[in-house]
PDB file of N, CA and C in Angstrom:
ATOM      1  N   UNK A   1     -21.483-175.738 145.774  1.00  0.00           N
ATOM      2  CA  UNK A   1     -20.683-176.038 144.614  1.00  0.00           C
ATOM      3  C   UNK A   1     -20.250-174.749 143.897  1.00  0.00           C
ATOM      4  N   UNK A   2     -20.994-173.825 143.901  1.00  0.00           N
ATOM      5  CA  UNK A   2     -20.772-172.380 143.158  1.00  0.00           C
ATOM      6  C   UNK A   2     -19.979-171.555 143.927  1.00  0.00           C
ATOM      7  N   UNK A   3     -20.481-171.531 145.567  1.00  0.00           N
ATOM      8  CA  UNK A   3     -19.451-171.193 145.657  1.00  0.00           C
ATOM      9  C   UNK A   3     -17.608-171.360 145.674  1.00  0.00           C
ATOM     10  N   UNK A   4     -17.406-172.813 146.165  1.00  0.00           N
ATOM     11  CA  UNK A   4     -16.414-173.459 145.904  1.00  0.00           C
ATOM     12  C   UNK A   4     -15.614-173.200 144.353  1.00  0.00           C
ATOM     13  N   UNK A   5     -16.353-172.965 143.254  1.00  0.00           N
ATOM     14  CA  UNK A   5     -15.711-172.851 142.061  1.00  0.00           C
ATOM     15  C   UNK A   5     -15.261-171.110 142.044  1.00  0.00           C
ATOM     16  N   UNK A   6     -15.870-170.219 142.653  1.00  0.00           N
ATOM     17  CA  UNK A   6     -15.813-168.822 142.995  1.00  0.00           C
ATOM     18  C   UNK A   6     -14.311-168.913 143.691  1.00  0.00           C
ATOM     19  N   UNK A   7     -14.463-169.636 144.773  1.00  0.00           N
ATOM     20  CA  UNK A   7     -13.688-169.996 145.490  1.00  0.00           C
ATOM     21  C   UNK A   7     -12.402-170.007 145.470  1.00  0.00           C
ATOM     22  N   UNK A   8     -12.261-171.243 144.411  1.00  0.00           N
ATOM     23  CA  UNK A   8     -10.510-171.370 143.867  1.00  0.00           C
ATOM     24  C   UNK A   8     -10.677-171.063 142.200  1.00  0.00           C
ATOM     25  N   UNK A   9     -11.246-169.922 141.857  1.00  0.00           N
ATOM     26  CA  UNK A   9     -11.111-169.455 140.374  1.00  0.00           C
ATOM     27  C   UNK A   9     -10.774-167.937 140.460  1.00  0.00           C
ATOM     28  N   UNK A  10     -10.987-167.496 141.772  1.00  0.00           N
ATOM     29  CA  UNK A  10     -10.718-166.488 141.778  1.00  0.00           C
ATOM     30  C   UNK A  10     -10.121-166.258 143.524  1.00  0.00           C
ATOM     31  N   UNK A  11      -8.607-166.232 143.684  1.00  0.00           N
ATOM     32  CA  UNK A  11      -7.851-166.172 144.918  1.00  0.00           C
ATOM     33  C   UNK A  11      -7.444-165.119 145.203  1.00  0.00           C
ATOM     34  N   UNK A  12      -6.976-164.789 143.643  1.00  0.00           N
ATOM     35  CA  UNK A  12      -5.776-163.473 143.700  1.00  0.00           C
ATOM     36  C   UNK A  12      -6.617-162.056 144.502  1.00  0.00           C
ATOM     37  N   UNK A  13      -8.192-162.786 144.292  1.00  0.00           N
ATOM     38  CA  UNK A  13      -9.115-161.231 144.683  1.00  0.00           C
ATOM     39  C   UNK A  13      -8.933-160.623 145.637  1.00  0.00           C
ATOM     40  N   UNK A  14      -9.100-161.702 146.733  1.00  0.00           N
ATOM     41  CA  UNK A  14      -8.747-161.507 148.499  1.00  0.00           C
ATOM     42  C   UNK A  14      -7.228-160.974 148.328  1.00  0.00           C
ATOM     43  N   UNK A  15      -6.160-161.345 147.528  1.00  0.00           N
ATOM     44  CA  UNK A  15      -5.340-160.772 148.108  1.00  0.00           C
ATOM     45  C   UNK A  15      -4.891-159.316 147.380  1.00  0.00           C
ATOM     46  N   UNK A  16      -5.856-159.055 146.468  1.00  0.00           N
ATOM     47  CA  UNK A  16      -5.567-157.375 146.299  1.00  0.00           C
ATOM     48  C   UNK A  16      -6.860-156.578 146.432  1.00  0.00           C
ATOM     49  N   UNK A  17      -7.093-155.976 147.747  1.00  0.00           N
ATOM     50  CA  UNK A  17      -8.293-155.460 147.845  1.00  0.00           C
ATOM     51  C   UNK A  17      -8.675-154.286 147.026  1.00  0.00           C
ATOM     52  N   UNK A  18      -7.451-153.324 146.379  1.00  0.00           N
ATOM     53  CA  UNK A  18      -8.112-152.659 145.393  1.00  0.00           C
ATOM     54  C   UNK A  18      -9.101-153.335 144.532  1.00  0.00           C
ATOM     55  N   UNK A  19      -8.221-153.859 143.823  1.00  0.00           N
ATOM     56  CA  UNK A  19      -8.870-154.908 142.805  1.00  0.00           C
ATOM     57  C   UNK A  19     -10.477-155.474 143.207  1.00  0.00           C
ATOM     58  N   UNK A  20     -10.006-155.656 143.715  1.00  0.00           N
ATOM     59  CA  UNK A  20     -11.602-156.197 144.449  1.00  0.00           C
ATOM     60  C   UNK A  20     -12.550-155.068 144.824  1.00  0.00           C
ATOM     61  N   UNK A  21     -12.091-154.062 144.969  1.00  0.00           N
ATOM     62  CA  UNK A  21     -12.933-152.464 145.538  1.00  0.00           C
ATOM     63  C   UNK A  21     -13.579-152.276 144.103  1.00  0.00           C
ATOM     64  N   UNK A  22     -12.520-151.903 142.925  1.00  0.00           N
ATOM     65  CA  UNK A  22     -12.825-151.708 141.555  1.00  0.00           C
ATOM     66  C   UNK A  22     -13.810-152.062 141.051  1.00  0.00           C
ATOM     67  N   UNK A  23     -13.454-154.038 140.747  1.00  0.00           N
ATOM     68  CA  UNK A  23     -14.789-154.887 140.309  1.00  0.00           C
ATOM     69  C   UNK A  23     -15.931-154.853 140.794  1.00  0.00           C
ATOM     70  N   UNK A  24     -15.888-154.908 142.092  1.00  0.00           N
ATOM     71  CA  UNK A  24     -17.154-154.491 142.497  1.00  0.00           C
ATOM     72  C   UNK A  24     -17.927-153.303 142.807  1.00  0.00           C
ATOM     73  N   UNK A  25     -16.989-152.306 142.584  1.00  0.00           N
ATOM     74  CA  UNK A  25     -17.678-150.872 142.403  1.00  0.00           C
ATOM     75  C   UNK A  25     -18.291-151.176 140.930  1.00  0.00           C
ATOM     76  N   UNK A  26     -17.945-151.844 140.012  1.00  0.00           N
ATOM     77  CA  UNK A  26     -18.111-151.695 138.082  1.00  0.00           C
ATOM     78  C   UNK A  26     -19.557-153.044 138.139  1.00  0.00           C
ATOM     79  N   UNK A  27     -19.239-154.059 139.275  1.00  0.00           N
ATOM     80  CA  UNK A  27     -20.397-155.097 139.124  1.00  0.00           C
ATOM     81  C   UNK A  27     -21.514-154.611 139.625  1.00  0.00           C
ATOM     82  N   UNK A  28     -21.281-153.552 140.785  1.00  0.00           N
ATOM     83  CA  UNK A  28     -22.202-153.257 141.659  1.00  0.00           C
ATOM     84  C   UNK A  28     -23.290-152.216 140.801  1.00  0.00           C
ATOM     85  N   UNK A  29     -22.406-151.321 140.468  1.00  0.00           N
ATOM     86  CA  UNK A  29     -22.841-149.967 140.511  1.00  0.00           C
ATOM     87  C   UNK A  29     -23.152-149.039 138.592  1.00  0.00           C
ATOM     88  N   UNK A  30     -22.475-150.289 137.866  1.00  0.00           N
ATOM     89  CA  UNK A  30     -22.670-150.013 136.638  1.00  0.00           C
ATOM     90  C   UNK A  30     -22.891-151.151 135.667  1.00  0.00           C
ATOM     91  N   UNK A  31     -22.780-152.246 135.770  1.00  0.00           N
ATOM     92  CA  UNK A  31     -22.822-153.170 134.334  1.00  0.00           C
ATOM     93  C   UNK A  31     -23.898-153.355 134.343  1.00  0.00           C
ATOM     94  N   UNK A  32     -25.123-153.968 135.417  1.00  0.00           N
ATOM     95  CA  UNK A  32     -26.438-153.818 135.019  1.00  0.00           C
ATOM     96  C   UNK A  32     -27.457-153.303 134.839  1.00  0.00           C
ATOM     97  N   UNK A  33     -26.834-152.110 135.156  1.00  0.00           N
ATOM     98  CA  UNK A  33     -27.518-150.562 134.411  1.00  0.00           C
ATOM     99  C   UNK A  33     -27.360-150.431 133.039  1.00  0.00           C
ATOM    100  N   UNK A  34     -25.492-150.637 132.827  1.00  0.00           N
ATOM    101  CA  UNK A  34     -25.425-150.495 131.096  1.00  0.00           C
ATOM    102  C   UNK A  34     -25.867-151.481 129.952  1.00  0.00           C
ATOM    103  N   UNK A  35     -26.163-152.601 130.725  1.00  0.00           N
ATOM    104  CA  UNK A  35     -26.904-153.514 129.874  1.00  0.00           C
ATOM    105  C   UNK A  35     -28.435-153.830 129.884  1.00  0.00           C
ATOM    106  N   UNK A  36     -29.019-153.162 130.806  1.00  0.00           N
ATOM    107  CA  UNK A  36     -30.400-152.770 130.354  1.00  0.00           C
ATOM    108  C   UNK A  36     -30.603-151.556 129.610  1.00  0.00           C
ATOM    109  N   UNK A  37     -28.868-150.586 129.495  1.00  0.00           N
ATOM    110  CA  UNK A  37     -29.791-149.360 128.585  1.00  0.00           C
ATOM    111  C   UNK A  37     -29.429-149.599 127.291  1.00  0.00           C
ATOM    112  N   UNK A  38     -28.964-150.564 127.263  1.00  0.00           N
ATOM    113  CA  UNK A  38     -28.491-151.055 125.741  1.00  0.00           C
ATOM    114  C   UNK A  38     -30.372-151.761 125.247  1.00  0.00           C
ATOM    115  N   UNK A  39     -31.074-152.118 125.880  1.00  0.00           N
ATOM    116  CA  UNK A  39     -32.138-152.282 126.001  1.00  0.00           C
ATOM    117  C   UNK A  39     -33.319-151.423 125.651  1.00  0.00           C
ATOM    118  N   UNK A  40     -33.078-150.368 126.340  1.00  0.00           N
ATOM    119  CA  UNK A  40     -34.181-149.745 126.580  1.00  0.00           C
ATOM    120  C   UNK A  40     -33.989-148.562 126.040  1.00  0.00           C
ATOM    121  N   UNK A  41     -32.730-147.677 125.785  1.00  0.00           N
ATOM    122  CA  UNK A  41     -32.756-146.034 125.189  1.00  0.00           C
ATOM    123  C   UNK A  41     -31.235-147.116 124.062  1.00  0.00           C
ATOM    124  N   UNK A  42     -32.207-146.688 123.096  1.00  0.00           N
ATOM    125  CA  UNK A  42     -30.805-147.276 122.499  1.00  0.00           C
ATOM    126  C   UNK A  42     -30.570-145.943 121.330  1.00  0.00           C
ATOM    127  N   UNK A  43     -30.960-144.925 121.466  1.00  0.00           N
ATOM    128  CA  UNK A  43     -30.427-143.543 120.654  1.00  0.00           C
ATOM    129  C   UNK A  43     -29.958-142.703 121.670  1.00  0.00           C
ATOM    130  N   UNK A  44     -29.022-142.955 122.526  1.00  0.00           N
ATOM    131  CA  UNK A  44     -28.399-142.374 123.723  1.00  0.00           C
ATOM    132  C   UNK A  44     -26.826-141.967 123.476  1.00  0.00           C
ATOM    133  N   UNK A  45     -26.765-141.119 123.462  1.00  0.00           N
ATOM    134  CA  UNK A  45     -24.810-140.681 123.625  1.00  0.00           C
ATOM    135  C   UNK A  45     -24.139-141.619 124.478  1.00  0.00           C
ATOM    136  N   UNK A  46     -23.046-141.808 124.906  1.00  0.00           N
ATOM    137  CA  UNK A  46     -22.161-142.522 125.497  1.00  0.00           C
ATOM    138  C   UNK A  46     -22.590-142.256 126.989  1.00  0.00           C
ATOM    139  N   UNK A  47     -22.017-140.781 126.737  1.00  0.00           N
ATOM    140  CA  UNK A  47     -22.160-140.347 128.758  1.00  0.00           C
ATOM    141  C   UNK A  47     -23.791-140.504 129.134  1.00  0.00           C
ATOM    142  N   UNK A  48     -24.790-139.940 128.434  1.00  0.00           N
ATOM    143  CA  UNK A  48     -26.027-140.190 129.085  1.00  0.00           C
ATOM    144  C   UNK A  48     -26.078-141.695 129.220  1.00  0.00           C
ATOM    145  N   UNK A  49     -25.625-142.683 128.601  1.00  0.00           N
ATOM    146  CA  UNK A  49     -25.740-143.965 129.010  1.00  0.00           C
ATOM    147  C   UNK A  49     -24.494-144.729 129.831  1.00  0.00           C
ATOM    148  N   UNK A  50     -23.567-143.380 130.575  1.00  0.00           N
ATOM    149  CA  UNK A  50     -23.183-143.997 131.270  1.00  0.00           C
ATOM    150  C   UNK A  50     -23.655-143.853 133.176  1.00  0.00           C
ATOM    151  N   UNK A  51     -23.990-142.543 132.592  1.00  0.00           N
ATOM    152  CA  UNK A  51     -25.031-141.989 133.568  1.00  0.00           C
ATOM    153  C   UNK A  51     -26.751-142.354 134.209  1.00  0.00           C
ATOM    154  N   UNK A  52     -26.769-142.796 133.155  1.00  0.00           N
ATOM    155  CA  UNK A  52     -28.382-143.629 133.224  1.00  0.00           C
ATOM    156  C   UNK A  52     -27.939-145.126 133.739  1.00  0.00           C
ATOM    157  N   UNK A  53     -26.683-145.684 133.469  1.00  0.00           N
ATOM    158  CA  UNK A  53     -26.173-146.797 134.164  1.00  0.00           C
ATOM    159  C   UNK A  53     -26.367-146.425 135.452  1.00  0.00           C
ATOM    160  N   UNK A  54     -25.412-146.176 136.374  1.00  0.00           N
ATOM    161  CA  UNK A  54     -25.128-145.856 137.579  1.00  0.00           C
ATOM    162  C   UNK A  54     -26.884-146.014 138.159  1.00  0.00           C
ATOM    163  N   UNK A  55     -27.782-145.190 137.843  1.00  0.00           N
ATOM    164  CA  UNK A  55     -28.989-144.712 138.097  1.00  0.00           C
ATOM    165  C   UNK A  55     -29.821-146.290 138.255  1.00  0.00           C
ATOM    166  N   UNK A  56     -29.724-146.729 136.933  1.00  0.00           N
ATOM    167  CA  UNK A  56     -30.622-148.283 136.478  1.00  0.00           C
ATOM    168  C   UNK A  56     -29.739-148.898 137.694  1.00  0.00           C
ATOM    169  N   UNK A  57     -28.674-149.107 137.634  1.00  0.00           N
ATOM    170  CA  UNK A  57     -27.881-150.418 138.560  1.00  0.00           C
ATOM    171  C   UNK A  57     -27.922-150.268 140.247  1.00  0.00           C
ATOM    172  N   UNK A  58     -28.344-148.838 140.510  1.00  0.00           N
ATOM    173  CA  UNK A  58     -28.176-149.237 142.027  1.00  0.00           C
ATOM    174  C   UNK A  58     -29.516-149.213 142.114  1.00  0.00           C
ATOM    175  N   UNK A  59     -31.003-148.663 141.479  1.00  0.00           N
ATOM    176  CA  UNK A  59     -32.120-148.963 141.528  1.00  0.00           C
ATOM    177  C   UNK A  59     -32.393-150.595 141.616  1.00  0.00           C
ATOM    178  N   UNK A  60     -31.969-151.436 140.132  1.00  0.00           N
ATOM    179  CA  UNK A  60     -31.772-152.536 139.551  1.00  0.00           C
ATOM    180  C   UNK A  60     -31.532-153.390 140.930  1.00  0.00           C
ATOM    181  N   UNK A  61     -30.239-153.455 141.573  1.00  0.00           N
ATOM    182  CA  UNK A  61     -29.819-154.410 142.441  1.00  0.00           C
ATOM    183  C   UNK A  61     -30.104-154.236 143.779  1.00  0.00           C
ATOM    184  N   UNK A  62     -30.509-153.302 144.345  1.00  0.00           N
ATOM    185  CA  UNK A  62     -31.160-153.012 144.918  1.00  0.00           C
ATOM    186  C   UNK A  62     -32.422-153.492 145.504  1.00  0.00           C
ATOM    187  N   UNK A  63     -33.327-153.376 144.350  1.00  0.00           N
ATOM    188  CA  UNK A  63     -34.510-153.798 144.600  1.00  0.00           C
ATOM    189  C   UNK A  63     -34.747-155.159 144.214  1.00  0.00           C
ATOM    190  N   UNK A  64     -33.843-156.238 143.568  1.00  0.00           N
ATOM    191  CA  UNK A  64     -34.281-157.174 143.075  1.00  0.00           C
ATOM    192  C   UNK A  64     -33.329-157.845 144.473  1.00  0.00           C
ATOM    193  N   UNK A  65     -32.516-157.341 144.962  1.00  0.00           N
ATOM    194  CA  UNK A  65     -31.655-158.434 146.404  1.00  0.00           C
ATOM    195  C   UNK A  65     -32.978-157.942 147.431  1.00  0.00           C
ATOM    196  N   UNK A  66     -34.046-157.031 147.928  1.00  0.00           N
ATOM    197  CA  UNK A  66     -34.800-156.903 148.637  1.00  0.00           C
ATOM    198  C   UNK A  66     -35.795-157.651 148.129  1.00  0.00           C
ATOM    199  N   UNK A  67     -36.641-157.798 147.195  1.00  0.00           N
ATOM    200  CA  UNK A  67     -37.697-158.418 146.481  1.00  0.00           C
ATOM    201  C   UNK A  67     -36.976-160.389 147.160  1.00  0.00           C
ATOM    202  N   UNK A  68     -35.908-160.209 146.408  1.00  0.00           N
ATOM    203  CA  UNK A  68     -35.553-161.929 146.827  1.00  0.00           C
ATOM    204  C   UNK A  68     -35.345-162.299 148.051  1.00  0.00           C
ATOM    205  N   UNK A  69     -35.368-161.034 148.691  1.00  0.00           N
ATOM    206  CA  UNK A  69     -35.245-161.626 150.255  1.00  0.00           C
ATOM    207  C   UNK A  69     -36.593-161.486 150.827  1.00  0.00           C
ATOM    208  N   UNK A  70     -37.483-160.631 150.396  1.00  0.00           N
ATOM    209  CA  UNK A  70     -38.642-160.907 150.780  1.00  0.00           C
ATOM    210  C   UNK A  70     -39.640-162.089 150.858  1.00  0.00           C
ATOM    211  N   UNK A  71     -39.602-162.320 149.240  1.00  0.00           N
ATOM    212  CA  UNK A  71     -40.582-162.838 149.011  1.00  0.00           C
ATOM    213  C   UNK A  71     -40.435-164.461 148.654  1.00  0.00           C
ATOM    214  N   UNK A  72     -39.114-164.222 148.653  1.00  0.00           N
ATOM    215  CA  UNK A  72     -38.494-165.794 148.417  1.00  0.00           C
ATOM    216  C   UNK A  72     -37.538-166.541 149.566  1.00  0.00           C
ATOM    217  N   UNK A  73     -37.696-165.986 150.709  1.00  0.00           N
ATOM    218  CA  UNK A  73     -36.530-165.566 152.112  1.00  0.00           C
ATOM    219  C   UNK A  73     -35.059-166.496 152.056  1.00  0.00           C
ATOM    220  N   UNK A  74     -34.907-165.810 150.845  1.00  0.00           N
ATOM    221  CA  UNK A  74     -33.451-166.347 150.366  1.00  0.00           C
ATOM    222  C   UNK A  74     -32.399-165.527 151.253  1.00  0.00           C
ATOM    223  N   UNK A  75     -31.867-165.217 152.111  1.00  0.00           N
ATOM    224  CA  UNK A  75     -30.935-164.684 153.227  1.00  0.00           C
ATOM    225  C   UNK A  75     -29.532-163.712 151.842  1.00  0.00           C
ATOM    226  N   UNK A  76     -29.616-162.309 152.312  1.00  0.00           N
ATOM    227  CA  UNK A  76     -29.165-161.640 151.557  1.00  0.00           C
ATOM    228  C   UNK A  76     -27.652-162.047 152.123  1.00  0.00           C
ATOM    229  N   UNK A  77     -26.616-162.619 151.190  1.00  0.00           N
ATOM    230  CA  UNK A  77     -25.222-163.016 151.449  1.00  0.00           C
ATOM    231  C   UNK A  77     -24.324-162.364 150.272  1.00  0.00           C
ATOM    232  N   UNK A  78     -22.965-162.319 150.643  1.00  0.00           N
ATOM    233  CA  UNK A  78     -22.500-162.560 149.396  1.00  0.00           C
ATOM    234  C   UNK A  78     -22.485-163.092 147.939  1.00  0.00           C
ATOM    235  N   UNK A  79     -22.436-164.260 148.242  1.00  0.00           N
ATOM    236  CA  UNK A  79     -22.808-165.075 146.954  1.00  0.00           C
ATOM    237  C   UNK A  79     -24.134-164.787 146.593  1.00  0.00           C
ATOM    238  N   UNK A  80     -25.132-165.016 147.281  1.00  0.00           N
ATOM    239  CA  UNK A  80     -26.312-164.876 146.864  1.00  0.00           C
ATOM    240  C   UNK A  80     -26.242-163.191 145.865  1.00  0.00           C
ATOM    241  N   UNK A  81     -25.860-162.295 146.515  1.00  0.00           N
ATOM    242  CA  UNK A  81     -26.131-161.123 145.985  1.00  0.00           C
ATOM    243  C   UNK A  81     -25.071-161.627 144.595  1.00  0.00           C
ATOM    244  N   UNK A  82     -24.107-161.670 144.648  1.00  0.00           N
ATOM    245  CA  UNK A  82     -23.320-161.925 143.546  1.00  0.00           C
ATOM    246  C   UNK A  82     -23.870-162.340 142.175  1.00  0.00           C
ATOM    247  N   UNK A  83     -24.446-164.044 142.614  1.00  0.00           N
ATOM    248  CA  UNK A  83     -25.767-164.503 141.556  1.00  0.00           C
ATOM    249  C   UNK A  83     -26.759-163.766 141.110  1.00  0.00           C
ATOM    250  N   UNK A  84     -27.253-162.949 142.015  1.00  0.00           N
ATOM    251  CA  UNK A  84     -28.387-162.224 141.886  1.00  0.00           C
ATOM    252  C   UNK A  84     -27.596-161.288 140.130  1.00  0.00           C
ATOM    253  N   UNK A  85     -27.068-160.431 140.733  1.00  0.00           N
ATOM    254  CA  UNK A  85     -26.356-159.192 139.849  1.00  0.00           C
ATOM    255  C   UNK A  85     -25.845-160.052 138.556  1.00  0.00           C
ATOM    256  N   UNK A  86     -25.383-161.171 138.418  1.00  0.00           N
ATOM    257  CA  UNK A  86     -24.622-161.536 137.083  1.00  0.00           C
ATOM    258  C   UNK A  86     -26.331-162.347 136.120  1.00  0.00           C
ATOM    259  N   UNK A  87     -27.794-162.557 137.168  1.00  0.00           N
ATOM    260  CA  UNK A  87     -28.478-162.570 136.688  1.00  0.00           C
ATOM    261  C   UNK A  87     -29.175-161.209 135.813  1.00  0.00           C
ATOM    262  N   UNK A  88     -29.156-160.660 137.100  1.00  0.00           N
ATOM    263  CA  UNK A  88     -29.599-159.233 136.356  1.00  0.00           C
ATOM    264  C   UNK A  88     -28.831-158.555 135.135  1.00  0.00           C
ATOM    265  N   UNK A  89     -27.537-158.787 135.098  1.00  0.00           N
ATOM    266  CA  UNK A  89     -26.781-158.431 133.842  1.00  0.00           C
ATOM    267  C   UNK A  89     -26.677-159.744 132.873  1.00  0.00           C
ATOM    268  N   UNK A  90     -27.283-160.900 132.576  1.00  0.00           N
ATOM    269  CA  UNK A  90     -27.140-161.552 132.077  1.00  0.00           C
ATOM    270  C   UNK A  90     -28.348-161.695 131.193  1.00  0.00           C
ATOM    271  N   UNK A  91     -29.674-161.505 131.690  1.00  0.00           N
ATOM    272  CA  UNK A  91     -30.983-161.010 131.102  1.00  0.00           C
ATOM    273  C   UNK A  91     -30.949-160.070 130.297  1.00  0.00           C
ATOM    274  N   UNK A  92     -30.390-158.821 129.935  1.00  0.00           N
ATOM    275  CA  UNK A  92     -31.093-157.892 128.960  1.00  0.00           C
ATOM    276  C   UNK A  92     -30.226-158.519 127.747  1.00  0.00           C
ATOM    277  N   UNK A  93     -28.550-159.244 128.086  1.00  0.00           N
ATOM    278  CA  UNK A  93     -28.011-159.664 127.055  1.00  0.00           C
ATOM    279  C   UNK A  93     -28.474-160.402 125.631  1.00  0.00           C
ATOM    280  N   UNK A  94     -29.274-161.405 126.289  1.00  0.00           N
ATOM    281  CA  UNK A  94     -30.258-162.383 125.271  1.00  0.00           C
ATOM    282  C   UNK A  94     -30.947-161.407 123.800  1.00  0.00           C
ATOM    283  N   UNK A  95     -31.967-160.322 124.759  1.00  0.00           N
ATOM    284  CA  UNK A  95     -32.507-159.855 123.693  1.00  0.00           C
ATOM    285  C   UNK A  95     -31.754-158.886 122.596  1.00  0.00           C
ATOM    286  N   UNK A  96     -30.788-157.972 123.624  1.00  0.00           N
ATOM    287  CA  UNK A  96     -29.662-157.505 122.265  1.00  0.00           C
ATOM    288  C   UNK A  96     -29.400-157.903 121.712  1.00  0.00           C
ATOM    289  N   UNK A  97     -28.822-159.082 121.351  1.00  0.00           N
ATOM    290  CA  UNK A  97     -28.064-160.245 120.283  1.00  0.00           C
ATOM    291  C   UNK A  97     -28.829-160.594 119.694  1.00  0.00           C
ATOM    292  N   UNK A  98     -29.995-160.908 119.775  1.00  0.00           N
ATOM    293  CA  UNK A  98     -31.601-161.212 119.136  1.00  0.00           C
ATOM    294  C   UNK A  98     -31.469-159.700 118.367  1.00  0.00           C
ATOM    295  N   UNK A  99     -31.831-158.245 118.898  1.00  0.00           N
ATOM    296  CA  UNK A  99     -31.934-157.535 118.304  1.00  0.00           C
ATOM    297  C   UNK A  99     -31.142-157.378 117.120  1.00  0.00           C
ATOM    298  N   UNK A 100     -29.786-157.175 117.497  1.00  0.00           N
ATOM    299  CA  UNK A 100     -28.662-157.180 116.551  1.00  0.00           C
ATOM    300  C   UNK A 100     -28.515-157.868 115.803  1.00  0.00           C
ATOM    301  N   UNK A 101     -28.742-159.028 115.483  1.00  0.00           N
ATOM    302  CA  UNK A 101     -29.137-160.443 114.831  1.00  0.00           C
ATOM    303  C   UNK A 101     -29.997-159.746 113.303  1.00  0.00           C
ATOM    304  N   UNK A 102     -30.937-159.232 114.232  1.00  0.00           N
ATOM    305  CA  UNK A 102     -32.085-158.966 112.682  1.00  0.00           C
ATOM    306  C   UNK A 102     -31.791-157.941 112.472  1.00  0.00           C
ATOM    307  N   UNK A 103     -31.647-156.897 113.386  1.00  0.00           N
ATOM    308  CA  UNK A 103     -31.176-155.314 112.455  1.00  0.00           C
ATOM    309  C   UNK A 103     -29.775-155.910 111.230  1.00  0.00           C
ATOM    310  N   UNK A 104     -28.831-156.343 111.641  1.00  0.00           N
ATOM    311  CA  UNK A 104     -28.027-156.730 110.839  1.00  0.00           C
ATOM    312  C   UNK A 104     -28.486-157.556 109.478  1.00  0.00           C
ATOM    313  N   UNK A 105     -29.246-158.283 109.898  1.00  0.00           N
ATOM    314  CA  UNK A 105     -29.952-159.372 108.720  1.00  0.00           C
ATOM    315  C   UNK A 105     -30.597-158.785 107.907  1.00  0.00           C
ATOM    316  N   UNK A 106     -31.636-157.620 108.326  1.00  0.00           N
ATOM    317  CA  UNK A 106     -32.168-156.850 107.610  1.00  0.00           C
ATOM    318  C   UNK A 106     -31.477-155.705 106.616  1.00  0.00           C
ATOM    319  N   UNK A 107     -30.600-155.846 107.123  1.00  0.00           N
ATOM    320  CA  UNK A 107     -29.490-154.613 106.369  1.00  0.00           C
ATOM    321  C   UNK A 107     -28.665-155.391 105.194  1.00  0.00           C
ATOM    322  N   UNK A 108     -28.597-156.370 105.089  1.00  0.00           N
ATOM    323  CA  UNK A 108     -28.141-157.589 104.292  1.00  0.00           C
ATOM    324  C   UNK A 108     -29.120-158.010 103.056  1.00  0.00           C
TER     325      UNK A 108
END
């Protein structure tokens, strides 16, 4: 079913492979790096946290598509990896907004 909605929500991808090189150089290789360092170094300059991205995200996806194929022998695929990564960038989100929530409240 997930994939099917992947499927016909997104067509135009297949037919511009830049496009598709791009996003997934930025899904692969940086967003869930930059949203765990929004997490974890949060008195960081721009570039060290864009740099500590790159670093967190290919560590990050990496080891969590090997871990799931290990230990859960979920067969490393496309989609699967796909899910995997929008999990991994979808987790540190929760607690920022939580954070930001009360730093803001508190400043109020």
């Amino acid at each position: 079913m997930i994939k099917q909605i992947i499927d016909s929500a997104l067509p135009f991808i297949d037919q511009v492979p830049f496009l598709r090189a791009i996003l997934g150089f930025i899904l692969v290789f940086f967003l869930p790096g930059f949203t765990w360092t929004l997490i974890f170094f949060r008195r960081v300059v721009l570039i060290e946290r864009v740099v500590l991205s790159f670093g967190l995200s290919i560590a990050l996806v990496t080891l969590t598509v090997c871990v799931i194929n290990l230990l859960f022998d979920i067969k490393i695929t496309g989609l699967n990896t796909f899910l995997t990564i929008i999990a991994i960038t979808a987790i540190p989100v929760v607690p920022y907004c939580v954070m930001r929530f009360v730093v803001n409240s508190e400043k109020s």
